[in-house]
Protein backbone atom coordinates (compact mmCIF):
# COMPACT_ATOMS: atom_id res chain seq x y z
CA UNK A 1 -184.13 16.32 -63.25
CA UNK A 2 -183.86 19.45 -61.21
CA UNK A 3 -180.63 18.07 -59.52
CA UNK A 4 -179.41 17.87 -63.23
CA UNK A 5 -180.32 21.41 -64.48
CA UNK A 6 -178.62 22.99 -61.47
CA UNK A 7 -175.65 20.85 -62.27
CA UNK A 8 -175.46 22.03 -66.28
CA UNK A 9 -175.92 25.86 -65.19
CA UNK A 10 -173.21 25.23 -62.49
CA UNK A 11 -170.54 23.75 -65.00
CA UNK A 12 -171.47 26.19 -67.62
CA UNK A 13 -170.52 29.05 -65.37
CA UNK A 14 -167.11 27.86 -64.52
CA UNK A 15 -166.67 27.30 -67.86
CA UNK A 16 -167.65 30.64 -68.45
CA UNK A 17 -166.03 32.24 -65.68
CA UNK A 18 -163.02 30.41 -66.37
CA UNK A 19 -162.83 31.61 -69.76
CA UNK A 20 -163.64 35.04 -68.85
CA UNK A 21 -160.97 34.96 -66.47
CA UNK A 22 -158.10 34.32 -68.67
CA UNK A 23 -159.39 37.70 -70.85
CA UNK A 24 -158.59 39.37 -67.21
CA UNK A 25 -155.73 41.37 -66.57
CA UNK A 26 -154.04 40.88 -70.28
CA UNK A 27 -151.05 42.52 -70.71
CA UNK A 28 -151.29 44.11 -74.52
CA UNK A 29 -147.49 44.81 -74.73
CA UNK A 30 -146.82 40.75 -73.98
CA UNK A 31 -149.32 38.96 -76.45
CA UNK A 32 -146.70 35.85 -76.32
CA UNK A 33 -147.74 35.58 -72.60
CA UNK A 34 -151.43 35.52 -72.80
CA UNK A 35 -153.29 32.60 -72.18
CA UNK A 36 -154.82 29.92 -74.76
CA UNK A 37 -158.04 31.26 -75.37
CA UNK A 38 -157.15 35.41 -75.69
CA UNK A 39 -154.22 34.27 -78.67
CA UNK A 40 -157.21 32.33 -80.51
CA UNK A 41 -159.43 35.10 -79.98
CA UNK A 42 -156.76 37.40 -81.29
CA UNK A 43 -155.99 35.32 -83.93
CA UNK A 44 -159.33 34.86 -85.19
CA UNK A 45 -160.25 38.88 -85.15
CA UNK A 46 -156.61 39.58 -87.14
CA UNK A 47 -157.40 37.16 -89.71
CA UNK A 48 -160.74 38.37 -90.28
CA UNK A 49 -159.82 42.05 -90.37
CA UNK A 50 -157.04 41.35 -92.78
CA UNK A 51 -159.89 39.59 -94.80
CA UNK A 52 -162.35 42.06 -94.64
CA UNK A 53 -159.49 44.80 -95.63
CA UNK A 54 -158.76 42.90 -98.48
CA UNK A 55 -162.46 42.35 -99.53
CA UNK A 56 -162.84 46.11 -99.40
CA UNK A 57 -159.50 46.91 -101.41
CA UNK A 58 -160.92 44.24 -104.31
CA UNK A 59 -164.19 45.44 -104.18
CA UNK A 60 -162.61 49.39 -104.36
CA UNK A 61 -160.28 48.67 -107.45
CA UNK A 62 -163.38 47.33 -109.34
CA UNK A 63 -165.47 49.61 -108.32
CA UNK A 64 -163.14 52.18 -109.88
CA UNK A 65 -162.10 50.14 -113.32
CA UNK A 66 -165.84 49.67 -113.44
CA UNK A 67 -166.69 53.43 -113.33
CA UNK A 68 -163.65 53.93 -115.89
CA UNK A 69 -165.26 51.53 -118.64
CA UNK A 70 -168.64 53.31 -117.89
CA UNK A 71 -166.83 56.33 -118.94
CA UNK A 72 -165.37 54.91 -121.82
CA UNK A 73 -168.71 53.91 -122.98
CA UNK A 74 -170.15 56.87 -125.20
CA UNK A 75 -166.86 57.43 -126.74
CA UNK A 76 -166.60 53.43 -127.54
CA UNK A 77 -170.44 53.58 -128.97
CA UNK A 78 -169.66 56.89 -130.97
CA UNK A 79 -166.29 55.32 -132.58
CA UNK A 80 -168.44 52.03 -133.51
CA UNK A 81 -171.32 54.26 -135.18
CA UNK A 82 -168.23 55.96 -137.18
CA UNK A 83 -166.74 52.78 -138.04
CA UNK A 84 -170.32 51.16 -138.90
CA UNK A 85 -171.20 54.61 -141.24
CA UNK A 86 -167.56 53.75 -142.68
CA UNK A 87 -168.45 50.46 -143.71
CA UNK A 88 -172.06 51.22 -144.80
CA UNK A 89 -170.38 53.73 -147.38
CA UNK A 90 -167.33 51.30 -148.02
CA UNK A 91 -167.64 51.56 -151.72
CA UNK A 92 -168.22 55.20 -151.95
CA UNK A 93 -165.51 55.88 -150.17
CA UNK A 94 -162.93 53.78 -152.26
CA UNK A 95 -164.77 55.81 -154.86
CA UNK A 96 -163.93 59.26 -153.47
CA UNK A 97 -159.94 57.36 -152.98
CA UNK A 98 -159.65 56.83 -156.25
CA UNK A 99 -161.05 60.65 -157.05
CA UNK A 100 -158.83 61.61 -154.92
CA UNK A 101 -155.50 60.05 -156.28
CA UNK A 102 -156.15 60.83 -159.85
CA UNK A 103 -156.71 64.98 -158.43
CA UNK A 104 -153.49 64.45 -156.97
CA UNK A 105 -151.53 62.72 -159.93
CA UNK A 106 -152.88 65.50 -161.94
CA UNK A 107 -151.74 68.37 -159.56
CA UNK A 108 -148.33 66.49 -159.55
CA UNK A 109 -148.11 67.02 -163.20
CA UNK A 110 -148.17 70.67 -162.92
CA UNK A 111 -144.76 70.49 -160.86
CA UNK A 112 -142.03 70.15 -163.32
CA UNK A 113 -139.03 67.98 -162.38
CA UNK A 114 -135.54 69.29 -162.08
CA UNK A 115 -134.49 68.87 -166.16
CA UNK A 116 -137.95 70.78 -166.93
CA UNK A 117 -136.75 73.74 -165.02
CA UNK A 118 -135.15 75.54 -167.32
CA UNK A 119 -137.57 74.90 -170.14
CA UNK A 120 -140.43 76.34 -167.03
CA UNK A 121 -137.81 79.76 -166.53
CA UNK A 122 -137.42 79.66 -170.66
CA UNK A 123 -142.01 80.05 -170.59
CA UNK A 124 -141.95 82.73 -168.03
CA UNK A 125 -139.20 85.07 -170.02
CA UNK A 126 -141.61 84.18 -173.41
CA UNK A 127 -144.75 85.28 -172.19
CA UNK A 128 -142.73 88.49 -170.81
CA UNK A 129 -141.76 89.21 -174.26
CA UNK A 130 -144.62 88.35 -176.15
CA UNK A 131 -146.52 91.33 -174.46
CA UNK A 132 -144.04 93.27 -175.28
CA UNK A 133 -142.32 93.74 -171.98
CA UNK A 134 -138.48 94.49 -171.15
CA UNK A 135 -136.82 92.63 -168.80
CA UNK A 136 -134.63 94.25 -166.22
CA UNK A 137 -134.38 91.65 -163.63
CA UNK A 138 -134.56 87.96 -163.92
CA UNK A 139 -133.05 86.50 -161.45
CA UNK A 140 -133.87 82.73 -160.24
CA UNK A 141 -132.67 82.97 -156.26
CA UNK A 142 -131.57 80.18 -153.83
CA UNK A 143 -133.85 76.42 -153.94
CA UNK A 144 -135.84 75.94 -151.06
CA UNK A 145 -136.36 72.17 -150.52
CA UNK A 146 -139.09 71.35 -148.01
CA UNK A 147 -141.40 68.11 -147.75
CA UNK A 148 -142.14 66.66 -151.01
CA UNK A 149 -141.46 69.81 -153.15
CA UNK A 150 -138.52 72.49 -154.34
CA UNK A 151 -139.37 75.68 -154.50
CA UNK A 152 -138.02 78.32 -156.59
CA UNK A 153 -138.15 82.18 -156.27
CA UNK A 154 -137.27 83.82 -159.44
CA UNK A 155 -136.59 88.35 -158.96
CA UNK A 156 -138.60 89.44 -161.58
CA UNK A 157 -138.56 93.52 -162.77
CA UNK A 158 -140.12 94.23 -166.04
CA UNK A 159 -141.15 97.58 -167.74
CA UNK A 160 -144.30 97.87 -170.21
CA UNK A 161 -147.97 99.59 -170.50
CA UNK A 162 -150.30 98.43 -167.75
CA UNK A 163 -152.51 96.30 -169.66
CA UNK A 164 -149.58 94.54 -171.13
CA UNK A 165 -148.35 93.80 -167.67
CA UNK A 166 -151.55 92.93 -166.72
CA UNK A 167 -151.36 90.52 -169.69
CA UNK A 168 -148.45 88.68 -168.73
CA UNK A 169 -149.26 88.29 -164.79
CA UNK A 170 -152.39 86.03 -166.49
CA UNK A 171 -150.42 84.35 -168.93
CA UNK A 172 -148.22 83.36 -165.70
CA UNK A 173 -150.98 82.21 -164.06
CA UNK A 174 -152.14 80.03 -166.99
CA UNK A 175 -148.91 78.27 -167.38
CA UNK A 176 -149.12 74.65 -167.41
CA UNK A 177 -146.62 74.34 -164.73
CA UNK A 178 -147.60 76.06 -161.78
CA UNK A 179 -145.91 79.50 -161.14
CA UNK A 180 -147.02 81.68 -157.97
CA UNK A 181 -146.56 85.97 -158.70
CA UNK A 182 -145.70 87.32 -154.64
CA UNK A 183 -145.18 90.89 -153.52
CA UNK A 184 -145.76 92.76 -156.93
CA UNK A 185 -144.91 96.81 -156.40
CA UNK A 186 -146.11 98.60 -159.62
CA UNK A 187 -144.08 102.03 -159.67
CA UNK A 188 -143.49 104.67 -162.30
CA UNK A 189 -140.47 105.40 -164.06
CA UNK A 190 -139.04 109.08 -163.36
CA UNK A 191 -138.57 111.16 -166.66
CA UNK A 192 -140.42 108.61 -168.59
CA UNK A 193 -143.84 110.22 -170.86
CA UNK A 194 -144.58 107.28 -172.47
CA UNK A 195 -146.80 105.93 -169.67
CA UNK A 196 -144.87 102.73 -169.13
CA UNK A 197 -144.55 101.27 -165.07
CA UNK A 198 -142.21 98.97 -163.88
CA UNK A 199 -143.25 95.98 -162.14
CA UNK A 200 -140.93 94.04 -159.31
CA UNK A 201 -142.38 90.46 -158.33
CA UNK A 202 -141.30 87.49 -157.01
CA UNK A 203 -142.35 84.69 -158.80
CA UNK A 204 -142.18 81.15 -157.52
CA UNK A 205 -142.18 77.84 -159.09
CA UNK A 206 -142.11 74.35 -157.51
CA UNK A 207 -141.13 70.95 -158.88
CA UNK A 208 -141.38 67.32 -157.31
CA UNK A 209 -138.23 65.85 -155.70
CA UNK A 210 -136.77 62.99 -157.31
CA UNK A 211 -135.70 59.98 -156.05
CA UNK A 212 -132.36 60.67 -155.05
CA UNK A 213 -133.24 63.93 -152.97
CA UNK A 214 -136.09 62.01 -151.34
CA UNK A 215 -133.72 59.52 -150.28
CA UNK A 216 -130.95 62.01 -149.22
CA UNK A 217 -133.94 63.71 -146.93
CA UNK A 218 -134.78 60.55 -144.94
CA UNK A 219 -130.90 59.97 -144.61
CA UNK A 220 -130.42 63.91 -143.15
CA UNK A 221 -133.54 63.06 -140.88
CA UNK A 222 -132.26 59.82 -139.68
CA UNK A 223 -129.16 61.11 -138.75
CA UNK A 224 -130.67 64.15 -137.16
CA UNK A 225 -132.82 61.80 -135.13
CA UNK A 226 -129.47 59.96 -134.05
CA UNK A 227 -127.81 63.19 -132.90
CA UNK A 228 -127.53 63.21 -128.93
CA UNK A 229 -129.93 65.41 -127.12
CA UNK A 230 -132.54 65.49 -130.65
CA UNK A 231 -135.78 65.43 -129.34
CA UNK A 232 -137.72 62.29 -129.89
C-alpha cells in the first residue's frame, strides 16, 4: 500500500512538473508556438473575459434604462392622476365644451362678414351724428388679415361738446358688432368760444374670414412652407 502511495505522488508530480514546464519560458509575442496546454489555458481565460465583459456591459445598459424608467415614474403617476381626474369629471367637462362653443358662436356673431361692412361703417357715422357731432375725418384705412379675423382701422376726427363725445365713444362701444376706439387725443379748437373739442381716434372693427380667404391662407402657407430654405 505504501509502495502504491509513493507511486501516485511520484506520477502526479511529473504530471505536474510536466505541465508546469510547458508554462516555462513562453514567448508572448509567438502564441502560435506555445505548447498544448498554455493555448487552452489562454483560450479558456479570453473566452471568459470576453464573457464577463459582456455580462458587465448587459448588466450596465439595464442598470441605466432601469434608473431612466425610475425617473419617469412620478411624471407617469402624475399624468395618470390627471387623466383619472379627467375621466372622473368626464361629463362636466363635455358640459363646460358645450359652454364653451355656444360663448364662442356668440362672440362670432359680433364679427360682421365682409357684405355687413359697410352697413357696420354706415352705424358708426349714425351714432356720430345722432349726438350731434361733425365729422371731419372718416377714413376706413388698409385691411389687416391675420388668423381667423380682418381687421379694420377706420381715422376717425369729429368735433362736438364733451359730453356728446363722450356719448358717442359709448354708443361705439355698445354696437352690436364689435368696434375697438385706440389712441383718442381730445384737443381744442383755436379761435373757437363755443366750448366744442375735437376728437382724433382710431377705431377698429373686425369681421370673420370667409371661406374663400380661409382657403387662399392655407394655399399662401403651403406654398410658403414649399419655398427653399423656409424653416420647418
Amino acid at each position: 500500500m505504501a509502495t502504491k502511495a509513493k507511486s501516485a505522488n511520484i506520477d502526479l508530480n511529473s504530471v505536474f512538473g510536466a505541465a508546469a514546464s510547458q508554462f516555462r519560458g513562453l514567448n508572448p509575442n509567438e502564441p502560435g508556438q506555445w505548447p498544448l496546454l498554455p493555448k487552452f489555458v489562454a483560450w479558456i481565460a479570453i473566452a471568459v473575459a470576453i464573457v464577463a465583459l459582456g455580462w458587465f456591459s448587459v448588466i450596465s445598459t439595464a442598470d441605466d434604462e432601469l434608473e431612466a424608467e425610475r425617473l419617469r415614474e412620478p411624471a407617469l403617476k402624475q399624468d395618470y392622476r390627471n387623466k383619472l381626474a379627467q375621466a372622473v369629471n368626464l361629463e362636466e367637462l363635455r358640459k363646460q365644451k358645450l359652454q364653451v362653443e355656444e360663448y364662442v358662436t356668440q362672440l362670432e356673431k359680433q364679427l360682421p362678414g365682409k357684405a355687413e361692412m359697410d352697413a357696420l361703417l354706415s352705424d358708426i357715422n349714425q351714432a356720430g351724428l345722432g349726438r350731434g357731432l361733425q365729422f371731419e375725418l372718416f377714413r376706413p384705412g388698409q385691411v389687416v388679415v391675420k388668423d381667423y379675423y380682418a381687421e379694420l382701422p377706420i381715422a376717425v376726427k369729429v368735433s362736438g361738446r364733451y359730453h356728446d363725445i363722450g356719448s358717442f365713444a359709448a354708443d361705439v362701444s355698445n354696437l352690436s358688432r364689435i368696434v375697438t376706439l385706440h389712441n383718442l387725443v381730445l384737443t381744442t379748437p383755436p379761435r373757437d368760444a363755443s366750448g366744442n373739442l375735437i376728437m382724433e381716434a382710431t377705431a377698429r372693427t373686425y369681421r370673420y374670414l370667409d371661406a374663400e380667404e380661409i382657403q387662399a391662407m392655407k394655399k399662401a402657407a403651403e406654398k410658403s412652407a414649399k419655398k427653399p430654405g423656409a424653416k420647418k
